[in-house]
C-alpha atoms as a PDB file:
ATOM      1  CA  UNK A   1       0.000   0.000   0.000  1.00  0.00           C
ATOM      2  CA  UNK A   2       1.354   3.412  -1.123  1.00  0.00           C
ATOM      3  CA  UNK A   3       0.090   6.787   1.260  1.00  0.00           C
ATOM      4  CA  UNK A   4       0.705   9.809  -0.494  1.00  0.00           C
ATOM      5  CA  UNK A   5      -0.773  13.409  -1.109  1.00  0.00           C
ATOM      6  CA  UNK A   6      -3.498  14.566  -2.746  1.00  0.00           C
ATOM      7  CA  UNK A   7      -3.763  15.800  -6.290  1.00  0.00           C
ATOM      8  CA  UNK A   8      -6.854  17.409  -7.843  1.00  0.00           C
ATOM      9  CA  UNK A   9      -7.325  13.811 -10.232  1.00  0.00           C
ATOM     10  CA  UNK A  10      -8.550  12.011  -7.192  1.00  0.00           C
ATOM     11  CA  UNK A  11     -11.135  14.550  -6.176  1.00  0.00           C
ATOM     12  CA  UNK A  12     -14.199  12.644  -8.021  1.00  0.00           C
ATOM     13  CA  UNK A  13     -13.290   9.337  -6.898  1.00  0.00           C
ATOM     14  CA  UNK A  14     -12.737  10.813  -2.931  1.00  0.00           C
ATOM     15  CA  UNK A  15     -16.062  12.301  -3.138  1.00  0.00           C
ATOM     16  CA  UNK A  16     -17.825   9.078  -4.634  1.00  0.00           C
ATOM     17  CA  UNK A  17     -15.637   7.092  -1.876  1.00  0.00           C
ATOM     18  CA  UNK A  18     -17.481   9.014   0.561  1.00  0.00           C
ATOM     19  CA  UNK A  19     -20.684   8.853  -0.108  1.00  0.00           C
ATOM     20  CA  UNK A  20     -20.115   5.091  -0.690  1.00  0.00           C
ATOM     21  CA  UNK A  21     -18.716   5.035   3.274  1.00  0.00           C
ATOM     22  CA  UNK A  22     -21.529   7.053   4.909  1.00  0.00           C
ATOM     23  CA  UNK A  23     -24.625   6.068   2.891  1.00  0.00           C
ATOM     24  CA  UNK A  24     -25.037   3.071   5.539  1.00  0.00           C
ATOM     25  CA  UNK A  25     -24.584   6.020   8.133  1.00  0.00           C
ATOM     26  CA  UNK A  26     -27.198   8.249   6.966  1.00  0.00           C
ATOM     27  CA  UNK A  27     -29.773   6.168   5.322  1.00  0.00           C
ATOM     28  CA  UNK A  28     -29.672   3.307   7.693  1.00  0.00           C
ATOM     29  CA  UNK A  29     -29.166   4.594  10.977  1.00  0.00           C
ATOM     30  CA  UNK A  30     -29.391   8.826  11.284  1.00  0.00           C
ATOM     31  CA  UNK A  31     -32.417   8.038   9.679  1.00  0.00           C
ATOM     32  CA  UNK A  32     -34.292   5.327  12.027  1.00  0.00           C
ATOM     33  CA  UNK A  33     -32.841   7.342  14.743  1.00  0.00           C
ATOM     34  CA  UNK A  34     -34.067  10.392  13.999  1.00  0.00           C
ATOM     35  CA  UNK A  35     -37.299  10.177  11.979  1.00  0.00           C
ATOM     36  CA  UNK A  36     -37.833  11.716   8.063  1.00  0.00           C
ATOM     37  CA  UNK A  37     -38.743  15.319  10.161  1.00  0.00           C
ATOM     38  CA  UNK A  38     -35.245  15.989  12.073  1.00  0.00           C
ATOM     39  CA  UNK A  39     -33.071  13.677   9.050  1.00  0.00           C
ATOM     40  CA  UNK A  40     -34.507  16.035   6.342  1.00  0.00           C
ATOM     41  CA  UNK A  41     -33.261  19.211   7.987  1.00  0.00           C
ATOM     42  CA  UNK A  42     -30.225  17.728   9.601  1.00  0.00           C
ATOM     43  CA  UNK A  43     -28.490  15.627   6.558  1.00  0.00           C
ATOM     44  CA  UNK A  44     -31.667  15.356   3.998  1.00  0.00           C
ATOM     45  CA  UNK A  45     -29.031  16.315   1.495  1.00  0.00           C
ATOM     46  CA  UNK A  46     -25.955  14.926   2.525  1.00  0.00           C
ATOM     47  CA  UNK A  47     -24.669  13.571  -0.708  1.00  0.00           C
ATOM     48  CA  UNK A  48     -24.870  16.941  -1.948  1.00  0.00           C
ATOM     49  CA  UNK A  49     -23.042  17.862   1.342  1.00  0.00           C
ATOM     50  CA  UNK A  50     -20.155  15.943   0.812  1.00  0.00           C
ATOM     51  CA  UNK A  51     -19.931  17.239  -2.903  1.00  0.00           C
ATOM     52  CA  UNK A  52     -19.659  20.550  -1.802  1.00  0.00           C
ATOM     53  CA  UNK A  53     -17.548  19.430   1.062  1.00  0.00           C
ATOM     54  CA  UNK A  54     -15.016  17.126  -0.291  1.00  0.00           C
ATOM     55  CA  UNK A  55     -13.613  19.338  -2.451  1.00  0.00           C
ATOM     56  CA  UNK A  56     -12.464  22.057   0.291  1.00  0.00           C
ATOM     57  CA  UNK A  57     -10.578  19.411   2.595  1.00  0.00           C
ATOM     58  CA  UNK A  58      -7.623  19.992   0.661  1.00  0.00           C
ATOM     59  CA  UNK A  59      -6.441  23.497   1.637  1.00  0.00           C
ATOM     60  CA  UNK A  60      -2.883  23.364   2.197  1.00  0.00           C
ATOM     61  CA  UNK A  61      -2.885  27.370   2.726  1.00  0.00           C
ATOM     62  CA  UNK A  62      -4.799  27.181   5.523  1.00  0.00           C
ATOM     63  CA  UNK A  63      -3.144  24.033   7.104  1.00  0.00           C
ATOM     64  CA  UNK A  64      -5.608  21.409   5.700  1.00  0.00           C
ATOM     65  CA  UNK A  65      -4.199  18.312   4.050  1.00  0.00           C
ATOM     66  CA  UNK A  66      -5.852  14.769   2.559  1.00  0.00           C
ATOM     67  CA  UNK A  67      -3.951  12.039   2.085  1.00  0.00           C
ATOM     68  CA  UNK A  68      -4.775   9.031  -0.231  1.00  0.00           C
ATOM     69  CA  UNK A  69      -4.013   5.521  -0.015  1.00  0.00           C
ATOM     70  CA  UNK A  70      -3.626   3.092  -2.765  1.00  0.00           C
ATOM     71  CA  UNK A  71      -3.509  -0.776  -2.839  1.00  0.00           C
ATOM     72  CA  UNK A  72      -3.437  -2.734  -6.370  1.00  0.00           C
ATOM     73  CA  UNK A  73      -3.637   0.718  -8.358  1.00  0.00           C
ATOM     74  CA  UNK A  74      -7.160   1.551  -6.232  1.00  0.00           C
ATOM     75  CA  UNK A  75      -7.954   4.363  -3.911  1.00  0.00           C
ATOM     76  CA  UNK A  76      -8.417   2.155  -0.737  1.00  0.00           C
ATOM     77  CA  UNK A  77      -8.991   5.181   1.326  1.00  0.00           C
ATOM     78  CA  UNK A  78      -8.136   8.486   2.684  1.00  0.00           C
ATOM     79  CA  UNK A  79      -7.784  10.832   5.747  1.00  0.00           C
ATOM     80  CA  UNK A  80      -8.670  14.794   5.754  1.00  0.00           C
ATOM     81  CA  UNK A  81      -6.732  16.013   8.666  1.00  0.00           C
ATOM     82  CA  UNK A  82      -5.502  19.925   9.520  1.00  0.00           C
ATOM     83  CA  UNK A  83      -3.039  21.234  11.887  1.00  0.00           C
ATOM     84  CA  UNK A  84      -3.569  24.660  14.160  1.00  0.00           C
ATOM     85  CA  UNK A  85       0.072  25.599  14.409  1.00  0.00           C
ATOM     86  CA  UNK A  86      -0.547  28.575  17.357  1.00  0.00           C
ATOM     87  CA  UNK A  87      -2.358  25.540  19.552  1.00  0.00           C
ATOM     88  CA  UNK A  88      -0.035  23.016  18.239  1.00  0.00           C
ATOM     89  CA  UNK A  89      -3.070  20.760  17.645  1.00  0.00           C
ATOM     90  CA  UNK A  90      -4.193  18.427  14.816  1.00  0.00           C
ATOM     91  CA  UNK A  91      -7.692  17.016  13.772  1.00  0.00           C
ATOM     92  CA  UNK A  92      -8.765  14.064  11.584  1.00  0.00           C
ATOM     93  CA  UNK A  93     -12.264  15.400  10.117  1.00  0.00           C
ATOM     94  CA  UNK A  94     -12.476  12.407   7.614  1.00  0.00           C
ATOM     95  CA  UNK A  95     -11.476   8.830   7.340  1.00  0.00           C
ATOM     96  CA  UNK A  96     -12.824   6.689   4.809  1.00  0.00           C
ATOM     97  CA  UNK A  97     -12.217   3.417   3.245  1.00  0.00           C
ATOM     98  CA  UNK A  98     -13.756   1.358   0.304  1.00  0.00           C
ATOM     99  CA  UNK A  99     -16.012  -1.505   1.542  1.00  0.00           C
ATOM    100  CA  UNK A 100     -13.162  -3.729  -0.089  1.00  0.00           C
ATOM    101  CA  UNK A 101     -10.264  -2.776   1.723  1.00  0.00           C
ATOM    102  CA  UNK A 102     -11.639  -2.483   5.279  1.00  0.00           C
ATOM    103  CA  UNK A 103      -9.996  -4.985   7.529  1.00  0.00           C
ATOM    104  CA  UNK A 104      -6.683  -4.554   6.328  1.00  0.00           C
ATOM    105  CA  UNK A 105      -5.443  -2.161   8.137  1.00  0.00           C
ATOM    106  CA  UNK A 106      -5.780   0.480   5.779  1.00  0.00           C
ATOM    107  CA  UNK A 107      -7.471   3.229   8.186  1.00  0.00           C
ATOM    108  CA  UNK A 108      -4.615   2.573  11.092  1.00  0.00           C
ATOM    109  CA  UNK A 109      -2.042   3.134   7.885  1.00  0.00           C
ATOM    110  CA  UNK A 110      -4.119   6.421   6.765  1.00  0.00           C
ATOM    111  CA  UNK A 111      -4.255   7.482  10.800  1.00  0.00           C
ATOM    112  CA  UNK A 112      -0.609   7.021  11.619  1.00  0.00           C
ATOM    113  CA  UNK A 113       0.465   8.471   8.153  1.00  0.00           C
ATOM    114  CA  UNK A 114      -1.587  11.792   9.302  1.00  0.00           C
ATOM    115  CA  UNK A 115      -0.313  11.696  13.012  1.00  0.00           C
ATOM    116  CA  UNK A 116       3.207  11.545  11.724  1.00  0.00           C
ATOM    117  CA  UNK A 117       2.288  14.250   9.361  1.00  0.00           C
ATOM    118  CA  UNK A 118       1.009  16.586  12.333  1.00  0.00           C
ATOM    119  CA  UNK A 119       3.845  15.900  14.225  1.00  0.00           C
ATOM    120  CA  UNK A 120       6.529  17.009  11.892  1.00  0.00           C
ATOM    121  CA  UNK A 121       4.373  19.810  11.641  1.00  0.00           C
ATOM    122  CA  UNK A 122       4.914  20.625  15.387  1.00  0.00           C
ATOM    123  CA  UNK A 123       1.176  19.370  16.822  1.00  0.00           C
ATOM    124  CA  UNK A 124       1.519  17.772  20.030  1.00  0.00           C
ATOM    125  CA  UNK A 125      -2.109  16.672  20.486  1.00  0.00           C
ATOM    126  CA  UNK A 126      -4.905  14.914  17.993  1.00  0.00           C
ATOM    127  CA  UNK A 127      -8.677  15.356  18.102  1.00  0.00           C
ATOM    128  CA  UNK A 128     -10.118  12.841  16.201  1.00  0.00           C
ATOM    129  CA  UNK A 129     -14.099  12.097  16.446  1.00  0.00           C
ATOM    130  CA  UNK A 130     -16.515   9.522  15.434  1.00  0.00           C
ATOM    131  CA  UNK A 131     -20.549   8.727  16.408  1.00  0.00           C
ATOM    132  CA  UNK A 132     -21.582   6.671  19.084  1.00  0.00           C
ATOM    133  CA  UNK A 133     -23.996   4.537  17.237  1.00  0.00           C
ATOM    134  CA  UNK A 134     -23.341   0.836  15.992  1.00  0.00           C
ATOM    135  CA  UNK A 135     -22.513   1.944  12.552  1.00  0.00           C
ATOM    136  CA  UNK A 136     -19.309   3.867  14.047  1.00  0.00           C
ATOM    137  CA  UNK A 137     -18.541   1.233  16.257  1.00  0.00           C
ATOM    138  CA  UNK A 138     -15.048   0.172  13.834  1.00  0.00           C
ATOM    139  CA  UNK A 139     -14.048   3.788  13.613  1.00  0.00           C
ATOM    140  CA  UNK A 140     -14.263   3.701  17.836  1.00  0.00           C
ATOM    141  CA  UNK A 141     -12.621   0.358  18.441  1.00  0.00           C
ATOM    142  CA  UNK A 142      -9.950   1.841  15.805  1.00  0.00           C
ATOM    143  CA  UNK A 143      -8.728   4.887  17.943  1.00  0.00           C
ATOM    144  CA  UNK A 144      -8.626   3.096  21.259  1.00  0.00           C
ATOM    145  CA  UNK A 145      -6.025   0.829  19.207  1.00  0.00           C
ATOM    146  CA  UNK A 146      -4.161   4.267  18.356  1.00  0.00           C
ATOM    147  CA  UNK A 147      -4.071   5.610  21.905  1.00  0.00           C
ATOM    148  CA  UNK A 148      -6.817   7.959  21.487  1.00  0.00           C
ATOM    149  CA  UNK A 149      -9.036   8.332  24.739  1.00  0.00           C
ATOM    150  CA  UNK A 150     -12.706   8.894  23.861  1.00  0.00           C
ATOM    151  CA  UNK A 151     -14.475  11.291  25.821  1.00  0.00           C
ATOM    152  CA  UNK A 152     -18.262  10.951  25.944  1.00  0.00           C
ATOM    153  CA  UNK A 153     -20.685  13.264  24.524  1.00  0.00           C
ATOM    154  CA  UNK A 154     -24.482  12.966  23.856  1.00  0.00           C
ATOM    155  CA  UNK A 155     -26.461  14.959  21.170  1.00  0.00           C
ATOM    156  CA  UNK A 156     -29.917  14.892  21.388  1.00  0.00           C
ATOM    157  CA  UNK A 157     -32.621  15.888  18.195  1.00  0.00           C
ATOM    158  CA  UNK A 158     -36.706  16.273  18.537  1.00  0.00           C
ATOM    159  CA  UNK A 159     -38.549  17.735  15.898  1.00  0.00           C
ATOM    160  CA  UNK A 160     -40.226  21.085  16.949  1.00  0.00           C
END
């Protein structure tokens, strides 16, 4: 597997990569949890959200990096991470990985690439966040294995 930088050719496949990793996320579970009422104003257009999103991850003037991996000439996965210099502080925002590469060890890869990353950038602490629900639950058993302490937190919808 080969971790390397961004270039604006990987932008469409990123963006479908994403939608691909959080349509179980939204459609499955938000929704049931939420109800159509709260879902549609929340994330009702959420693909549409990460195509407008995607695309701005990669801001290297303003200390925001993504970083792809490859296995077998495939995009296997990225990370969007940024670095605050003044508080010496990094944060993952995204991690994603195609439904055929999970399990190998591709998001640790992607996570330690970007700590490293932050690091030599002079951060000295990580956020990195993830929901609470089941379909999270890999993304939380993944940053215990990194070190990463979770620290609870409880958001709460109801339609008006």
């Amino acid at each position: 597997m080969l971790i390397r930088a961004f270039t604006p050719h990987d932008l469409a496949r990123l963006t479908e990569l994403t939608i691909q990793t959080f349509r179980p996320f939204y459609e499955d579970s938000f929704r049931t949890l939420v109800g159509e009422a709260v879902f549609a104003n929340q994330h009702g257009d959420w693909r549409d959200d990460y195509r407008k999103q995607v695309p701005e991850l990669h801001a290297p003037e303003r200390h925001m990096y993504v970083d792809v991996a490859e296995a077998d000439g495939d995009i296997a996965g990225y990370v969007a991470w940024s670095v605050d210099p003044a508080r010496r502080n990094g944060t993952v925002s995204h991690l994603a990985v195609s439904a055929e590469h999970r399990r190998n060890h591709v998001g640790t890869a992607l996570c330690e690439h970007a700590f490293a990353r932050m690091r030599s950038l002079g951060a000295e602490v990580v956020e990195i966040g993830t929901g609470g629900d089941p379909f999270h639950a890999p993304a939380r058993a993944l940053y215990e294995r990194l070190g990463c302490t979770a620290l609870p937190v409880a958001v709460y919808y109801r339609e008006l």
